[in-house]
Structure formats: C-alpha cells, structure tokens
PDB file of N, CA and C in Angstrom:
ATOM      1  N   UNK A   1     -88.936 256.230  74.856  1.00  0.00           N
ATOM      2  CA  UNK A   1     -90.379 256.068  74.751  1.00  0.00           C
ATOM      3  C   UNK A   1     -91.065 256.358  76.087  1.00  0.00           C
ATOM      4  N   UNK A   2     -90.443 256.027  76.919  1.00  0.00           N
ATOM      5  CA  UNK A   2     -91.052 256.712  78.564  1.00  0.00           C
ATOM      6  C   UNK A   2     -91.150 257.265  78.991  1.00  0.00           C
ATOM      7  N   UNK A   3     -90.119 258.197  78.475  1.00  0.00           N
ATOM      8  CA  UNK A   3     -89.833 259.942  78.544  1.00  0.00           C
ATOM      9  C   UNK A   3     -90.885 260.409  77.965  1.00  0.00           C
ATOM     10  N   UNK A   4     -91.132 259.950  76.640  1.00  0.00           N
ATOM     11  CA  UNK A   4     -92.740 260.642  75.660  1.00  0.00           C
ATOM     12  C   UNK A   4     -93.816 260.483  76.204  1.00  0.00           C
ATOM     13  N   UNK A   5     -93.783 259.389  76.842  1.00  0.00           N
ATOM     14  CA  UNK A   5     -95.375 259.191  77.340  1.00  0.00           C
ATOM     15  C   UNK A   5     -95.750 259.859  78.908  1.00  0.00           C
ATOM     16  N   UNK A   6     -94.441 259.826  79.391  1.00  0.00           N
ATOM     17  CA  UNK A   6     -94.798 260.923  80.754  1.00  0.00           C
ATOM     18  C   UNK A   6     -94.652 261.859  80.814  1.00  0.00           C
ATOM     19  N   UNK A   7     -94.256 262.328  79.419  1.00  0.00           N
ATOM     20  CA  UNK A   7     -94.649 263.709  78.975  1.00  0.00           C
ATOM     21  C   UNK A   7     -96.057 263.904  78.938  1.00  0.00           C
ATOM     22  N   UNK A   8     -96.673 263.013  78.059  1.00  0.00           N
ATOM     23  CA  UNK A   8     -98.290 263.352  77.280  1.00  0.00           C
ATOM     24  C   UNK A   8     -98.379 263.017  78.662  1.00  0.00           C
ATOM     25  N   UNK A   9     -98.487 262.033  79.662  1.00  0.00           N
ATOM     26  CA  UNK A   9     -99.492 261.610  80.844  1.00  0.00           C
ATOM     27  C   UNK A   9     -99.130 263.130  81.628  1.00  0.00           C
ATOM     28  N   UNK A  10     -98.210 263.864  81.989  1.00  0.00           N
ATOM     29  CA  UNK A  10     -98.583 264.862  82.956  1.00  0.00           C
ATOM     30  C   UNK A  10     -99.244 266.005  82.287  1.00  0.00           C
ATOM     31  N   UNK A  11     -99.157 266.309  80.824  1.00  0.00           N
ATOM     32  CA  UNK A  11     -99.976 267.186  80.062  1.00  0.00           C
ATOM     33  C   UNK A  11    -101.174 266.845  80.085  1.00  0.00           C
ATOM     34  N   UNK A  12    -101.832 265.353  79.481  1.00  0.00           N
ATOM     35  CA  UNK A  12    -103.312 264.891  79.864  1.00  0.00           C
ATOM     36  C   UNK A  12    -103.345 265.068  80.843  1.00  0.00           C
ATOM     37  N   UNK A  13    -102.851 264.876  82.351  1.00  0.00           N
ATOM     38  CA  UNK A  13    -103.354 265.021  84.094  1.00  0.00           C
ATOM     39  C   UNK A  13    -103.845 266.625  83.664  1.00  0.00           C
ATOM     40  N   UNK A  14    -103.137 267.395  83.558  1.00  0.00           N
ATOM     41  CA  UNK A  14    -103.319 269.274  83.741  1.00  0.00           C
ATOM     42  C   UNK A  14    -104.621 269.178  82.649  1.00  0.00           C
ATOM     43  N   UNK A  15    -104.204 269.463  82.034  1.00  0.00           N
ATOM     44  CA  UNK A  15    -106.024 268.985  80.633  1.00  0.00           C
ATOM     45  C   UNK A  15    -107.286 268.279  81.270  1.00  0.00           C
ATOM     46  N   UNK A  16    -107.310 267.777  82.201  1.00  0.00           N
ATOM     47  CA  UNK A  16    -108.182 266.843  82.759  1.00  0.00           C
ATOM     48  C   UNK A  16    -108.845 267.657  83.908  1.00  0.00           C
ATOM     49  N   UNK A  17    -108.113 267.834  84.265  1.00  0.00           N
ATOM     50  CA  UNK A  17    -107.839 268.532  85.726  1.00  0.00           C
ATOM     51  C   UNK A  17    -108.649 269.743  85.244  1.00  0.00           C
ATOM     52  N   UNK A  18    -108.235 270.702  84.034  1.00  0.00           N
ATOM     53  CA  UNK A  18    -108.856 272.097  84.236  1.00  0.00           C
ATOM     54  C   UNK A  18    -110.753 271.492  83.464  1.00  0.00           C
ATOM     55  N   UNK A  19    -110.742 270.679  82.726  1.00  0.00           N
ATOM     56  CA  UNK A  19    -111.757 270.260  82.088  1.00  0.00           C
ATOM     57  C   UNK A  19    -112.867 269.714  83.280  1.00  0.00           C
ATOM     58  N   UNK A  20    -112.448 268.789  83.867  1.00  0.00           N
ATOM     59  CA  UNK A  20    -113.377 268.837  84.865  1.00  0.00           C
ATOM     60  C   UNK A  20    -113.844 270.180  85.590  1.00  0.00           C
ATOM     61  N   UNK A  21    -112.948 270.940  86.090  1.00  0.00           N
ATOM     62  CA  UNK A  21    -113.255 272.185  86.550  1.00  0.00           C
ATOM     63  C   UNK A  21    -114.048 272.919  85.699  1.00  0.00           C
ATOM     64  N   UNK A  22    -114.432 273.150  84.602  1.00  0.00           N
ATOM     65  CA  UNK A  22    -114.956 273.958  83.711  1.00  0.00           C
ATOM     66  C   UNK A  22    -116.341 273.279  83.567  1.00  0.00           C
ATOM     67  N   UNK A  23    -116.654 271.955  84.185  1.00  0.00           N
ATOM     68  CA  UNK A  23    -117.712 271.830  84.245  1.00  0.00           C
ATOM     69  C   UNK A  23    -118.830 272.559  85.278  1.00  0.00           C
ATOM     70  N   UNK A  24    -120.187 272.736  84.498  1.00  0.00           N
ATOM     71  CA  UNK A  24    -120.954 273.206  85.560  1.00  0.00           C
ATOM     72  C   UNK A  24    -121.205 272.028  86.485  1.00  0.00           C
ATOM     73  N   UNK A  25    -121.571 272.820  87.755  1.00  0.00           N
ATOM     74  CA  UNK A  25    -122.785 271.704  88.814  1.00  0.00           C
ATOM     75  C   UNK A  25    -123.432 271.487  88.473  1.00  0.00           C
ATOM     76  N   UNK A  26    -123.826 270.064  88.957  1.00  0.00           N
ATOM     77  CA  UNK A  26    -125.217 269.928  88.465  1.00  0.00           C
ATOM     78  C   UNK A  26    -126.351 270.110  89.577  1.00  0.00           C
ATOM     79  N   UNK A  27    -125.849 270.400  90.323  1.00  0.00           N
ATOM     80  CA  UNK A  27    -127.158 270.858  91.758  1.00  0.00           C
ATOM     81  C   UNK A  27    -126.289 269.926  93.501  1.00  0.00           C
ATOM     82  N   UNK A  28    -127.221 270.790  93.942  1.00  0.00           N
ATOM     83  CA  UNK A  28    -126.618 269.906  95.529  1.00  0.00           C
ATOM     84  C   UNK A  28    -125.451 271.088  96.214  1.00  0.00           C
ATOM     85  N   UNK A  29    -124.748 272.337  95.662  1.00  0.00           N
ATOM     86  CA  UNK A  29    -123.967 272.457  95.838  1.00  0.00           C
ATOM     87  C   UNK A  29    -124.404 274.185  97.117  1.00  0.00           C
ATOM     88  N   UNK A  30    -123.725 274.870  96.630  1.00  0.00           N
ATOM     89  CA  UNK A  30    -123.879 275.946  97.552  1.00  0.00           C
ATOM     90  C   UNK A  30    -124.660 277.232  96.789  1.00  0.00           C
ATOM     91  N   UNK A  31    -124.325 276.807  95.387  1.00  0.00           N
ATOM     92  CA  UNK A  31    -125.203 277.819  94.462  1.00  0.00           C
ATOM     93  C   UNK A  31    -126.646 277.512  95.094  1.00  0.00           C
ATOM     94  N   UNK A  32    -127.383 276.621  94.889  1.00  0.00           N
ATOM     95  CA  UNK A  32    -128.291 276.158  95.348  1.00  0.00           C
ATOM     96  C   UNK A  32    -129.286 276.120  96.425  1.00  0.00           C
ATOM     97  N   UNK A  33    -127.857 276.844  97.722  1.00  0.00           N
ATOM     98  CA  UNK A  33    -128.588 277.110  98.802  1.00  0.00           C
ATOM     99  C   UNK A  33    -129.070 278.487  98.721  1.00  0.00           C
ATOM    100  N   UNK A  34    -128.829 279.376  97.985  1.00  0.00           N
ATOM    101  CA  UNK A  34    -128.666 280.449  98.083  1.00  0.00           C
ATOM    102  C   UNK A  34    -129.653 281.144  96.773  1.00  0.00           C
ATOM    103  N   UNK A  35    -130.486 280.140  96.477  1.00  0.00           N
ATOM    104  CA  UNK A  35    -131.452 280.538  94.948  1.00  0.00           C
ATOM    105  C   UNK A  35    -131.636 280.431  93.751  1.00  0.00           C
ATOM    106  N   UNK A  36    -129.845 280.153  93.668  1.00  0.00           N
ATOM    107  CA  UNK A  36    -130.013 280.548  92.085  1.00  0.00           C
ATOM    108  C   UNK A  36    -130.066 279.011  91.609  1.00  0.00           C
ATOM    109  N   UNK A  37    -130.199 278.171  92.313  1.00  0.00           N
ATOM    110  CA  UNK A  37    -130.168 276.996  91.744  1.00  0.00           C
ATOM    111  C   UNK A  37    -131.511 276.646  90.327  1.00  0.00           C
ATOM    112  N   UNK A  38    -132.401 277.827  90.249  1.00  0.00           N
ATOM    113  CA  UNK A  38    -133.569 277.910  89.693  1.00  0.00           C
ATOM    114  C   UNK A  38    -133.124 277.980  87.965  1.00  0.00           C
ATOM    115  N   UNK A  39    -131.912 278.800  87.913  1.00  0.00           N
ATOM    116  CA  UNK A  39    -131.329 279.431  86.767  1.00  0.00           C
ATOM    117  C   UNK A  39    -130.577 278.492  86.256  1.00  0.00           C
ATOM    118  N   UNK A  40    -129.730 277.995  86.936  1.00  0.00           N
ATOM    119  CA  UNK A  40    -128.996 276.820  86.357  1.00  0.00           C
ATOM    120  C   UNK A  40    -129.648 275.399  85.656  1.00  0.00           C
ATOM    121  N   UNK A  41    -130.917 275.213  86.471  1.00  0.00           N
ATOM    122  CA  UNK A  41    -131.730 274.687  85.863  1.00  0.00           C
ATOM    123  C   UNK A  41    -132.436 275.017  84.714  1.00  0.00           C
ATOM    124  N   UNK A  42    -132.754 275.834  84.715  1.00  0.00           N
ATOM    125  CA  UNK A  42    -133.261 276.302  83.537  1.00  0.00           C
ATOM    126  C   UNK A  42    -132.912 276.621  82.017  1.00  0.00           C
ATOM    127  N   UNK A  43    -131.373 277.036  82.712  1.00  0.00           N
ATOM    128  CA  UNK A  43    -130.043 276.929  81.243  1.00  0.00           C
ATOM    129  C   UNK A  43    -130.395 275.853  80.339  1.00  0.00           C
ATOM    130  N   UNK A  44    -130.722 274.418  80.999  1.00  0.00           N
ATOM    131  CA  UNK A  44    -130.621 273.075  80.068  1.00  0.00           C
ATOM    132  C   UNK A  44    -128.651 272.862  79.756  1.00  0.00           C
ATOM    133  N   UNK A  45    -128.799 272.079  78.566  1.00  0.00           N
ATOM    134  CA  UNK A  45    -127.405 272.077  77.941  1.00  0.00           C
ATOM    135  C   UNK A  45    -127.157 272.440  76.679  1.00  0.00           C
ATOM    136  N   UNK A  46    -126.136 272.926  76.430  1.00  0.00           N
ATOM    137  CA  UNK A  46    -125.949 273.845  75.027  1.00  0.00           C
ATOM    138  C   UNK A  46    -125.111 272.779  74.328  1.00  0.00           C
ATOM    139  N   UNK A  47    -124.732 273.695  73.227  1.00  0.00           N
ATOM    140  CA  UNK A  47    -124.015 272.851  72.288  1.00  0.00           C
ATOM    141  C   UNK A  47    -122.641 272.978  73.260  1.00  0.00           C
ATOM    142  N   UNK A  48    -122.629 273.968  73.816  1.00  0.00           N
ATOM    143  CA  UNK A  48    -120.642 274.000  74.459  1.00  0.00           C
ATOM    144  C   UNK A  48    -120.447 273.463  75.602  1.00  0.00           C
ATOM    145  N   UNK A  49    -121.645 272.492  75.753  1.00  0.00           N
ATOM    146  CA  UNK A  49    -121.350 271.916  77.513  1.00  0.00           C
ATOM    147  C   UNK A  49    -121.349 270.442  76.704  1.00  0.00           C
ATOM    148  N   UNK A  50    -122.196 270.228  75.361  1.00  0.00           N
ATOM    149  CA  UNK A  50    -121.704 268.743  74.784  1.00  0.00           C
ATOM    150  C   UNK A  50    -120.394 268.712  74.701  1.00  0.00           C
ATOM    151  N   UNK A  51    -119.645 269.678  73.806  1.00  0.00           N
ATOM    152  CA  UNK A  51    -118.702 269.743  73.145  1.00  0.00           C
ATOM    153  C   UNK A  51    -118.020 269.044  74.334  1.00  0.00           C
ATOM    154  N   UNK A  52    -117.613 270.061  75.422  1.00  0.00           N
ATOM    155  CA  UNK A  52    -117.024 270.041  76.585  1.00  0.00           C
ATOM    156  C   UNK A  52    -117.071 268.581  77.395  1.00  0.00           C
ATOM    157  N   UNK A  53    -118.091 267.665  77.503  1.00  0.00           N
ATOM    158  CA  UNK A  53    -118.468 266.788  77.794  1.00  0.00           C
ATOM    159  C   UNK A  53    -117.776 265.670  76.817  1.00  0.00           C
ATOM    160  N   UNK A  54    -117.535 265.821  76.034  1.00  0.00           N
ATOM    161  CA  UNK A  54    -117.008 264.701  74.510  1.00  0.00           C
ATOM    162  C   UNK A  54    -115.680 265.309  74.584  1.00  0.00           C
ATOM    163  N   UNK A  55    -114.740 266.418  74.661  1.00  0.00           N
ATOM    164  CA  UNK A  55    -113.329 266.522  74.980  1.00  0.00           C
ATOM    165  C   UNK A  55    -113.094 265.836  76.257  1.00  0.00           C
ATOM    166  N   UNK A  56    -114.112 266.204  77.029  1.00  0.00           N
ATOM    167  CA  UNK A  56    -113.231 265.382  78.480  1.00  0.00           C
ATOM    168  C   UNK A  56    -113.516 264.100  78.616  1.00  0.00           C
ATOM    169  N   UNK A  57    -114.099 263.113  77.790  1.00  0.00           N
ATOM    170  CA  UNK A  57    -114.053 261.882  77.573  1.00  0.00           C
ATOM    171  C   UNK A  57    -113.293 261.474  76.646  1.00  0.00           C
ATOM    172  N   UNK A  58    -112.689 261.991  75.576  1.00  0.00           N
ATOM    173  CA  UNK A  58    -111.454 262.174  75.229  1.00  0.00           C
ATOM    174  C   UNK A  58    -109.866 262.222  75.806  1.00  0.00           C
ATOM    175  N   UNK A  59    -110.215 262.883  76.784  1.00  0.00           N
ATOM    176  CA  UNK A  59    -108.994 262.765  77.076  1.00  0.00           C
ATOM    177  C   UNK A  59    -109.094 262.505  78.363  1.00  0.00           C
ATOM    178  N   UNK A  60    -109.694 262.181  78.987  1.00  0.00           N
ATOM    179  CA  UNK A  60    -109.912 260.834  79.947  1.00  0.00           C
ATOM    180  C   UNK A  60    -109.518 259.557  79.093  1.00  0.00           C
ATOM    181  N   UNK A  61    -110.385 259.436  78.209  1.00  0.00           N
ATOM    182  CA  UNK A  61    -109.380 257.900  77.469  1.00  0.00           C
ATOM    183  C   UNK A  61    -107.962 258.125  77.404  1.00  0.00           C
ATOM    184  N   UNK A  62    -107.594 259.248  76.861  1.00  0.00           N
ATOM    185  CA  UNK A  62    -106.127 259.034  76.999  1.00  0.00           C
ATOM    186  C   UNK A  62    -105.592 258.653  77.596  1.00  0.00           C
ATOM    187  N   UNK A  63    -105.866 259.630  78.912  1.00  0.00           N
ATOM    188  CA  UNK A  63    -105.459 259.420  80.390  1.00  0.00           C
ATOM    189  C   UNK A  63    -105.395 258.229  80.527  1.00  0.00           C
ATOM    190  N   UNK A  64    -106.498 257.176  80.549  1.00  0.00           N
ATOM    191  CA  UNK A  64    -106.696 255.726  80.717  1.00  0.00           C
ATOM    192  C   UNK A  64    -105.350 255.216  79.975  1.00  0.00           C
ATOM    193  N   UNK A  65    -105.089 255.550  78.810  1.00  0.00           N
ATOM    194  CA  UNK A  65    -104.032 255.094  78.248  1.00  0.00           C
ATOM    195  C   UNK A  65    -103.001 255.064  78.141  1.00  0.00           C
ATOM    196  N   UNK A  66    -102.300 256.333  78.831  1.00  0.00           N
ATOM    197  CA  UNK A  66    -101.326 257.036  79.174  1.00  0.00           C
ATOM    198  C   UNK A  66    -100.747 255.991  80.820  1.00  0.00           C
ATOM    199  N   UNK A  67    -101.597 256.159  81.289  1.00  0.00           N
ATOM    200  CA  UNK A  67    -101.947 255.141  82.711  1.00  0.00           C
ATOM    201  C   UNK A  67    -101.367 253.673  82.277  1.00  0.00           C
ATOM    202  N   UNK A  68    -102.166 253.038  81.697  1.00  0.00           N
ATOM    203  CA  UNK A  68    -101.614 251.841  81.299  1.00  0.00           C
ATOM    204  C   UNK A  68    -100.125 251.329  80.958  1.00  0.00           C
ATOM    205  N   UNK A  69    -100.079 252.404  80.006  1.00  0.00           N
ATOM    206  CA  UNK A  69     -98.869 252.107  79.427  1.00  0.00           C
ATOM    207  C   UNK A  69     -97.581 252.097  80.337  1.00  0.00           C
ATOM    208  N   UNK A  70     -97.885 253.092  81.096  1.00  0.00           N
ATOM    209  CA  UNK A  70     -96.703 253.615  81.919  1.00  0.00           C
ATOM    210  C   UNK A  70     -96.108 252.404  83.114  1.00  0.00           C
ATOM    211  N   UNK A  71     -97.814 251.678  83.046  1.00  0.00           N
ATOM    212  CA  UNK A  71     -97.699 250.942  84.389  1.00  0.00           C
ATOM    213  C   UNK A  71     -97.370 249.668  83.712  1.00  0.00           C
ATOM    214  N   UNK A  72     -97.252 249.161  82.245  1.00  0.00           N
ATOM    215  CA  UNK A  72     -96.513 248.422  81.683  1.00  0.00           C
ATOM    216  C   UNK A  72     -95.060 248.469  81.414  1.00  0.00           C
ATOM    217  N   UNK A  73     -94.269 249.869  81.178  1.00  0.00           N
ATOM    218  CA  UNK A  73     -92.940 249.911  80.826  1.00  0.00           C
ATOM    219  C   UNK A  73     -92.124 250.129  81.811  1.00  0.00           C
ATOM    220  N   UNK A  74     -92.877 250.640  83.058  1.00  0.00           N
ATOM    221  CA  UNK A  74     -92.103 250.323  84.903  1.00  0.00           C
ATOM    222  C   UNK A  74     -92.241 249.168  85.586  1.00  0.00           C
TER     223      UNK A  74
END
C-alpha cells in the first residue's frame, strides 16, 4: 500500500508542478514592464483558465492527501 501511494504522490507532485506552470500571471511580473501587461488584462478569464483553475485544486487535494497518508504509514 506504500508503494501505491508514492507512486500516485510523485505522479500528483509532476501534475502539480506542470499545472501551476500553465498558469497565467496575474501582473507584477516582467511582461508588465515591458507593455503588454495591457493585453493580459484585457483577456479577462475564459472557460480554459476555469477549467484549469478547478483541475489544479483537484489535484492539489490529492496532493494534500497523498501527503497525509504517507506521513501516517512512515
């Protein structure tokens, strides 16, 4: 059973990991110094930055859970 779950926990870490990355900025950053911070604003949010936003709270819970567990059966 420990073997399974630190399986899923280093698969959720990599999943997490690229999901955060795939998020946009939200300002402050270097895009920003440079102009285009006007455009990004203006985008708003789509349906694929919710979506994106509700998978990676998804599997952030996991993560949370994956976490737990592990730090219960060691």
């Amino acid at each position: 059973m420990t073997i399974f779950v630190t399986i899923l926990h280093v698969i959720v870490s990599f999943a997490l990991i690229v999901l955060v990355l795939l998020h946009s900025g939200k300002g402050g950053g270097l895009s920003d110094m440079f102009g285009s911070g006007g455009v990004s604003a203006a985008a708003g949010s789509t349906a694929i930055e919710k979506n994106l936003d509700r998978i990676t709270i998804l599997v952030s819970t996991v993560f949370a859970f994956t976490t737990t567990a592990l730090a219960l059966m060691l």
